[in-house]
Protein backbone atom coordinates (compact mmCIF):
# COMPACT_ATOMS: atom_id res chain seq x y z
CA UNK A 1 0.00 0.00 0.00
CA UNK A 2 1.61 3.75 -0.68
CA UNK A 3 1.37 6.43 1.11
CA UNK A 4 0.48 9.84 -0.92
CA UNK A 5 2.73 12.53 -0.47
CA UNK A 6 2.21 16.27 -0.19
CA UNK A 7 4.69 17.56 -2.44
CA UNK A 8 3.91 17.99 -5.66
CA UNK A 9 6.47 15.74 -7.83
CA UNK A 10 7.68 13.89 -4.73
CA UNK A 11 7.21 9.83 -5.41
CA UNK A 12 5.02 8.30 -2.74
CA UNK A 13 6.46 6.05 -0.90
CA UNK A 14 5.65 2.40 -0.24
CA UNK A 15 5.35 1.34 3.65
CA UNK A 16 7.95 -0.93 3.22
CA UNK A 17 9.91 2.23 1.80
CA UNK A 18 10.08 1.57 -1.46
CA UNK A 19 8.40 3.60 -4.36
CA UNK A 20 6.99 0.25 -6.77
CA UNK A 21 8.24 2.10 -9.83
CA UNK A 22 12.33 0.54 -10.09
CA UNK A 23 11.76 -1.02 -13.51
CA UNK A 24 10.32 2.35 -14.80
CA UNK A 25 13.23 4.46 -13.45
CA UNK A 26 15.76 1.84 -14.60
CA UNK A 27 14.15 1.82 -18.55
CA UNK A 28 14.39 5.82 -17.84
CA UNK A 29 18.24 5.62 -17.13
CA UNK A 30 18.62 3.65 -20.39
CA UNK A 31 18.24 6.73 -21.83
CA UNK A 32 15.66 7.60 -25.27
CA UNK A 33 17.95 8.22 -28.15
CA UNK A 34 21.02 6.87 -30.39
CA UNK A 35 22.94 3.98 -29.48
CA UNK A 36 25.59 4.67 -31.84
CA UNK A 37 29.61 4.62 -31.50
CA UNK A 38 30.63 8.38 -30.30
CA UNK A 39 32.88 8.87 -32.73
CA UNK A 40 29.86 8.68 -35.35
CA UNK A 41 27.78 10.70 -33.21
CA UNK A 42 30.54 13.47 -33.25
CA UNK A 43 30.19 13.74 -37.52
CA UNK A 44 26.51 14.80 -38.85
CA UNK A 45 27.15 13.39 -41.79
CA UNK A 46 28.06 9.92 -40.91
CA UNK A 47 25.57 9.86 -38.17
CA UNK A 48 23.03 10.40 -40.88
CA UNK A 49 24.63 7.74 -42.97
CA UNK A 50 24.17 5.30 -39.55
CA UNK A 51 20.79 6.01 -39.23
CA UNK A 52 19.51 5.61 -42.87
CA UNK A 53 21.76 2.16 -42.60
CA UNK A 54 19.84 1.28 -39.46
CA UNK A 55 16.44 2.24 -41.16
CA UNK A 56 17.23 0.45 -44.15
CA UNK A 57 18.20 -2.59 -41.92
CA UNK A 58 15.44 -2.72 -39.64
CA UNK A 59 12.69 -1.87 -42.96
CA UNK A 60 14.55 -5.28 -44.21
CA UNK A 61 13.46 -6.98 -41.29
CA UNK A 62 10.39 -5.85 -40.72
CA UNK A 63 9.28 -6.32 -44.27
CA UNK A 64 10.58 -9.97 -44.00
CA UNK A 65 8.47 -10.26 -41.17
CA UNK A 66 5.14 -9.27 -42.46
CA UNK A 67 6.16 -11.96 -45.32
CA UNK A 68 6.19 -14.48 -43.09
CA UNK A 69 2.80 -13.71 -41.07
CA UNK A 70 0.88 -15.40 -43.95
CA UNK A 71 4.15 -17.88 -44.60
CA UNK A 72 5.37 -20.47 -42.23
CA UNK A 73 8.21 -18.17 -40.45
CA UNK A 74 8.31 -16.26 -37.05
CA UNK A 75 6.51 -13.53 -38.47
CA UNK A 76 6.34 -11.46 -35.56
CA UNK A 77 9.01 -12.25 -33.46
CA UNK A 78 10.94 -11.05 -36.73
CA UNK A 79 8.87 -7.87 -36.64
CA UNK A 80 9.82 -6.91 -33.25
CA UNK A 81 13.24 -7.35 -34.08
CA UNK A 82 13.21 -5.10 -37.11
CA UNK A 83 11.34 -2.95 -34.23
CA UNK A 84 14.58 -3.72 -31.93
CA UNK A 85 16.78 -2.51 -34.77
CA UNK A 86 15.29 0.50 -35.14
CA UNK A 87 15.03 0.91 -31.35
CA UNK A 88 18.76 1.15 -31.33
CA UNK A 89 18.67 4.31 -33.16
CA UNK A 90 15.09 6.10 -33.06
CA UNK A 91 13.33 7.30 -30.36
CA UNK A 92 10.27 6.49 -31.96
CA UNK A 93 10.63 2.36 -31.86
CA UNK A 94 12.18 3.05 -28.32
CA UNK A 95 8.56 3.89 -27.79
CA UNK A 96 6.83 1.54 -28.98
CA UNK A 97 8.90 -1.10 -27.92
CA UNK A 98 8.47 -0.27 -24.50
CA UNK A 99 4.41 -0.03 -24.67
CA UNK A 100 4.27 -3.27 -26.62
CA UNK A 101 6.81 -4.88 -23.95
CA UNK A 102 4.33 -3.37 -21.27
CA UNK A 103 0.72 -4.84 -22.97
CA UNK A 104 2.56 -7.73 -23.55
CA UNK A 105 3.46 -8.32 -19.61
CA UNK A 106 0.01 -7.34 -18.68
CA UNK A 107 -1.85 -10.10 -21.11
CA UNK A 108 1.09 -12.41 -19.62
CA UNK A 109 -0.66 -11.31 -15.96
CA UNK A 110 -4.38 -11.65 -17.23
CA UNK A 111 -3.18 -15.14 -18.37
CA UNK A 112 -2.16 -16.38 -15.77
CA UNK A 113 -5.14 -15.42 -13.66
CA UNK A 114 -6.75 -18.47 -12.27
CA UNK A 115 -10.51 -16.89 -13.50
CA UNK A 116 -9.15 -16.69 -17.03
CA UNK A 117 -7.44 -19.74 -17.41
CA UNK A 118 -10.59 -21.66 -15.84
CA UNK A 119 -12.37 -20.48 -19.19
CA UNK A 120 -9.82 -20.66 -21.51
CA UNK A 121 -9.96 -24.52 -20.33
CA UNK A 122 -13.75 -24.65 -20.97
CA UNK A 123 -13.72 -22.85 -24.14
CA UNK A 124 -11.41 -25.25 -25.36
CA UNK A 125 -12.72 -28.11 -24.27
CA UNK A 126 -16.06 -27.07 -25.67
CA UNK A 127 -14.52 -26.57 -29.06
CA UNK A 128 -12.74 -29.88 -28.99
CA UNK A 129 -16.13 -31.32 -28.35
CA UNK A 130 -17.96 -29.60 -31.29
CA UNK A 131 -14.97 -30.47 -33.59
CA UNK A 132 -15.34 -34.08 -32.37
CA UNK A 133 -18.89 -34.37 -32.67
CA UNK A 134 -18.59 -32.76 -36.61
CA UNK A 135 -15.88 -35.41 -37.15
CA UNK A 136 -18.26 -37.98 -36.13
CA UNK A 137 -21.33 -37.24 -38.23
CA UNK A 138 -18.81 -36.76 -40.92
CA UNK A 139 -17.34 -40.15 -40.35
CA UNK A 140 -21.34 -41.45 -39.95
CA UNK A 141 -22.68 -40.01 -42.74
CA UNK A 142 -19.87 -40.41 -45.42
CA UNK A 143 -17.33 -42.56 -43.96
CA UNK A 144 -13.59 -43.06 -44.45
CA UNK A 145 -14.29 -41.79 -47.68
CA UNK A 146 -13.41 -38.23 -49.29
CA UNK A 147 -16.91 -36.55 -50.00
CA UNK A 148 -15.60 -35.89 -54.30
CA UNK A 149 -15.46 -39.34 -56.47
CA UNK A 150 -12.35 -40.24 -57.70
CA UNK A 151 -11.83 -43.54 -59.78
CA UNK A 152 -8.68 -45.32 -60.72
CA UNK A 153 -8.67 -45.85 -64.43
């Protein structure tokens, strides 16, 4: 439980006197912005040149990934790596990296709540029955057979 504080911009503390918000500060250290070598930094023009390469790089990747999501691939695991690649240069993808990393903890959390998995369970078990029960009047009615003709000539 925290305790509010009167201050404005002071962090409430916790009773146990922590403030609950170390992996926010720590992602805040990190730092928003380039990743790249000083000495490329220190030259406009090559740090230009670095960041088209990275955007070139990470488009590459990202492109790839879309391919796959209708392909048999990783398609989005590749995705957020493109995303990653960019990340290392744009504040942009830093972004959006972090607010995907966040949803995706929280749907971890919902997951894993014992409410939701309880009807995950039925829903699928449910479903299996249906699909079982349309396998069986499709086994009744037509048999180990396929439903189209075809003779051997």
């Amino acid at each position: 439980m925290n305790t509010g504080s009167d201050k404005p911009g002071e962090v409430a503390m916790a009773v146990d006197g922590t403030d609950g918000g170390e992996a926010e500060r720590e992602q805040a250290a990190q730092g928003l912005g380039s990743r790249a070598p000083e000495f490329v930094k220190a030259r406009r023009m090559l740090h230009l040149s670095w960041q088209v390469g990275v955007f070139i790089l990470g488009l590459a990747v990202v492109v790839a990934g879309v391919i796959m999501l209708p392909l048999p691939g990783p398609g989005w695991v590749v995705i957020f790596g493109g995303m990653a690649i960019w990340a290392t240069e744009f504040v942009w993808a830093q972004l959006v990296l972090r607010w995907t990393k966040r949803k995706v903890t929280e749907a971890a959390q919902r997951a894993l709540d014992p409410k939701v998995r309880r009807r995950n369970i039925i829903l699928t078990s449910i479903g299996l029955v249906i699909i079982g029960a349309l396998t069986a009047v499709y086994l009744w009615k037509f048999g180990f057979e396929m439903p189209w003709k075809i003779k051997d000539q």
